[in-house]
Protein backbone atom coordinates (compact mmCIF):
# COMPACT_ATOMS: atom_id res chain seq x y z
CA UNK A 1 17.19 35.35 2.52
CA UNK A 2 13.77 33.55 2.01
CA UNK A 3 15.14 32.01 -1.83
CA UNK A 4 17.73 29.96 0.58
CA UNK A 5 15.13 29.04 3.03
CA UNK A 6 13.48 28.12 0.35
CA UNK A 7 16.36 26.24 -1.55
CA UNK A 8 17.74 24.56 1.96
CA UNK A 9 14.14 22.76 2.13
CA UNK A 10 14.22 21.71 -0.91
CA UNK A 11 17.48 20.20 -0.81
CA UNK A 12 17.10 19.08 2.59
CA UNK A 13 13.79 17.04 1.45
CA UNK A 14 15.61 15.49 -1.16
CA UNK A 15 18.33 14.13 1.00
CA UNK A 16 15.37 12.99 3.36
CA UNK A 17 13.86 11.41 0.52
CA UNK A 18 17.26 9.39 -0.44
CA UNK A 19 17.27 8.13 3.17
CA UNK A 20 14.13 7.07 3.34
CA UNK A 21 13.03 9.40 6.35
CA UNK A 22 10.07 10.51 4.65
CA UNK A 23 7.30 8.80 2.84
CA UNK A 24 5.95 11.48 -0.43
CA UNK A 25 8.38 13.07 -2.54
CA UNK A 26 7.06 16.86 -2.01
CA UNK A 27 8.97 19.43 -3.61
CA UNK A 28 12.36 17.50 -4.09
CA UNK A 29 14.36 19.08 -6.23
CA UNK A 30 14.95 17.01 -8.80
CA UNK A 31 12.73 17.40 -11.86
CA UNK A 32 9.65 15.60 -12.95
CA UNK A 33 10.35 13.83 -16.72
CA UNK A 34 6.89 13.01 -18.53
CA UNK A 35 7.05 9.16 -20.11
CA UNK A 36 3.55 9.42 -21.51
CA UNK A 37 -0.06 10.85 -20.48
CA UNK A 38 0.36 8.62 -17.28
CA UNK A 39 3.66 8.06 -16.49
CA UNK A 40 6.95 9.71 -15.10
CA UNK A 41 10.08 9.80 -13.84
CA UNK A 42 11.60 11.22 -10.90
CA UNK A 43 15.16 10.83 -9.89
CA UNK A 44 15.56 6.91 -10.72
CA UNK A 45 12.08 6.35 -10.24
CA UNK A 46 9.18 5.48 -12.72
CA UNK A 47 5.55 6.02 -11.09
CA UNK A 48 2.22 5.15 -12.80
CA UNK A 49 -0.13 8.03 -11.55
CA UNK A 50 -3.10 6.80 -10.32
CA UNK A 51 -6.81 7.82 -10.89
CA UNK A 52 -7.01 7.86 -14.53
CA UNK A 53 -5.50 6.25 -17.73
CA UNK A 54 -4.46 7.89 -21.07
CA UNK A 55 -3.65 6.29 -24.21
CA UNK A 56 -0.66 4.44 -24.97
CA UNK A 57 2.85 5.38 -26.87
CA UNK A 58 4.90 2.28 -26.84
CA UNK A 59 1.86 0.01 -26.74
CA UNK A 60 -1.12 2.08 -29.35
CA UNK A 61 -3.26 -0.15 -31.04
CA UNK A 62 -3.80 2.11 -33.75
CA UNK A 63 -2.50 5.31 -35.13
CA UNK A 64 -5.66 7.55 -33.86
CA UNK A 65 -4.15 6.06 -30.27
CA UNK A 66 -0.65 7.20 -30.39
CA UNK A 67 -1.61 11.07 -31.67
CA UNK A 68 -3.95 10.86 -28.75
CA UNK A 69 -0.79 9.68 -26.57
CA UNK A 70 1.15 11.96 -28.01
CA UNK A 71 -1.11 14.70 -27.10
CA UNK A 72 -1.44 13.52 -23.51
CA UNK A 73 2.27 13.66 -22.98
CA UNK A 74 2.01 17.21 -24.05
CA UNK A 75 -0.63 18.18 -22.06
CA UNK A 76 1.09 16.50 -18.82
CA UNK A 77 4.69 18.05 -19.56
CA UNK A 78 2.77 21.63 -20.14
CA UNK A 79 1.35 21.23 -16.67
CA UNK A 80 4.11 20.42 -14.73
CA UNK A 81 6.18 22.92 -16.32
CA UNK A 82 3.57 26.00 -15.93
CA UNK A 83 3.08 24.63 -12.11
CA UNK A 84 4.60 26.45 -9.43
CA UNK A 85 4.55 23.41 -7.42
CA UNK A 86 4.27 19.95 -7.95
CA UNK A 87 4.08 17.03 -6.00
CA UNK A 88 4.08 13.50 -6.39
CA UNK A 89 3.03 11.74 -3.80
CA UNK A 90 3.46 7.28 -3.75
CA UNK A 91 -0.15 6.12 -2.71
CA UNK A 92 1.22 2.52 -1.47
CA UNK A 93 4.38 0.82 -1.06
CA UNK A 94 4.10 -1.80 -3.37
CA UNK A 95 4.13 -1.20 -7.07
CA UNK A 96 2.36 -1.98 -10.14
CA UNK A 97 3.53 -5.20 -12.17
CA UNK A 98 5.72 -3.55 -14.39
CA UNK A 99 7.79 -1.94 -10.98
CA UNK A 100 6.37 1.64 -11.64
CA UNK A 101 5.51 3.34 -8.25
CA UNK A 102 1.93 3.81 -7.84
CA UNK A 103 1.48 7.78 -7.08
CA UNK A 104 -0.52 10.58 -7.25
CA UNK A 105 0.41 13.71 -9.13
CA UNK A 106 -0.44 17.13 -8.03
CA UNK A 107 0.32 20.53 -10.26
CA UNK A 108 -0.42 24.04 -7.94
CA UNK A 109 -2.55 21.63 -5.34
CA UNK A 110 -4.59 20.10 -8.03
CA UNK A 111 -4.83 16.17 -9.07
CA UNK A 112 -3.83 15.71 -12.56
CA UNK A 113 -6.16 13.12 -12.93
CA UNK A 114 -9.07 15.02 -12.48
CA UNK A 115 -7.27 17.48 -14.94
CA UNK A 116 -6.77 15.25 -17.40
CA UNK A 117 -10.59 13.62 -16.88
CA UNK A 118 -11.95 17.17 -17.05
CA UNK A 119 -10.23 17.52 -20.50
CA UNK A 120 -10.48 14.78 -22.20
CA UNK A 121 -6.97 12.99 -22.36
CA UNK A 122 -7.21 10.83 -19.57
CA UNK A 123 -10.35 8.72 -18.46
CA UNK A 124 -11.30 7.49 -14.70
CA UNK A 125 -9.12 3.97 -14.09
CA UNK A 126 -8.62 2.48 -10.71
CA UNK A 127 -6.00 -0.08 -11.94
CA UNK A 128 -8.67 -2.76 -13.40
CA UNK A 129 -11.46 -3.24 -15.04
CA UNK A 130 -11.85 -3.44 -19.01
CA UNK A 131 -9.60 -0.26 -20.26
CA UNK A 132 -10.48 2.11 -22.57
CA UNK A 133 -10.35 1.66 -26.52
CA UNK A 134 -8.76 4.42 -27.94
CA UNK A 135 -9.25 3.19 -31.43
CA UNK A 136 -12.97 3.55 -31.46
CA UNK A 137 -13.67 6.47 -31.00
């Protein structure tokens, strides 16, 4: 009886989501798809998280950048998938320039950004300032 307690909130936060009645996706059931070290997609969605920055697939300025991407997007897609919750939570209602939500992303209560800060993948970004350089390092 709890598993459809359980599955009725889910699905009953997801249709709250699609009506707008709430404001942070939390525990909606649709899945979390990793874009790169720093990026998903949810539903429709794409959301920058916020907090840190990790090297670049699409956009690496050298090769030594998109291994390090490559391993980011690893890293992020092994967290969410060994998390027994995750939540990802829009910090603002407007958007970065590229139309990516701006949101935080939290695996079994924890920010990923301090994850991914603590190990190396990611460093602190708070949407501008001079970014990182990959490539030197």
């Amino acid at each position: 009886m709890a598993g459809l307690a359980v599955s009725t909130s889910r699905w009953l936060t997801g249709i709250a989501l699609v009506l707008g009645l709430v404001g942070a996706v939390v525990l909606a059931p649709w899945p979390v798809t990793v874009v790169d070290g720093d990026t998903v997609d949810r539903m429709w969605r794409r959301h920058r998280l916020v907090g840190y920055d990790a090297p670049e697939i699409r956009r690496s300025k050298c090769p030594a950048e998109r291994e390090k991407a490559m391993a980011a997007k690893a890293r992020l897609a092994e967290l969410i998938a060994g998390a027994q919750r995750v939540d990802l939570v829009p910090t603002r209602s407007k958007g970065d320039p590229y139309g990516r939500a701006l949101s935080r992303l939290e695996v079994d209560g924890v920010d990923v950004a301090v994850i991914a800060i603590r190990e190396g993948w990611g460093v602190a970004y708070v949407g501008r300032g001079p970014r990182r350089d990959w490539c030197a390092e």
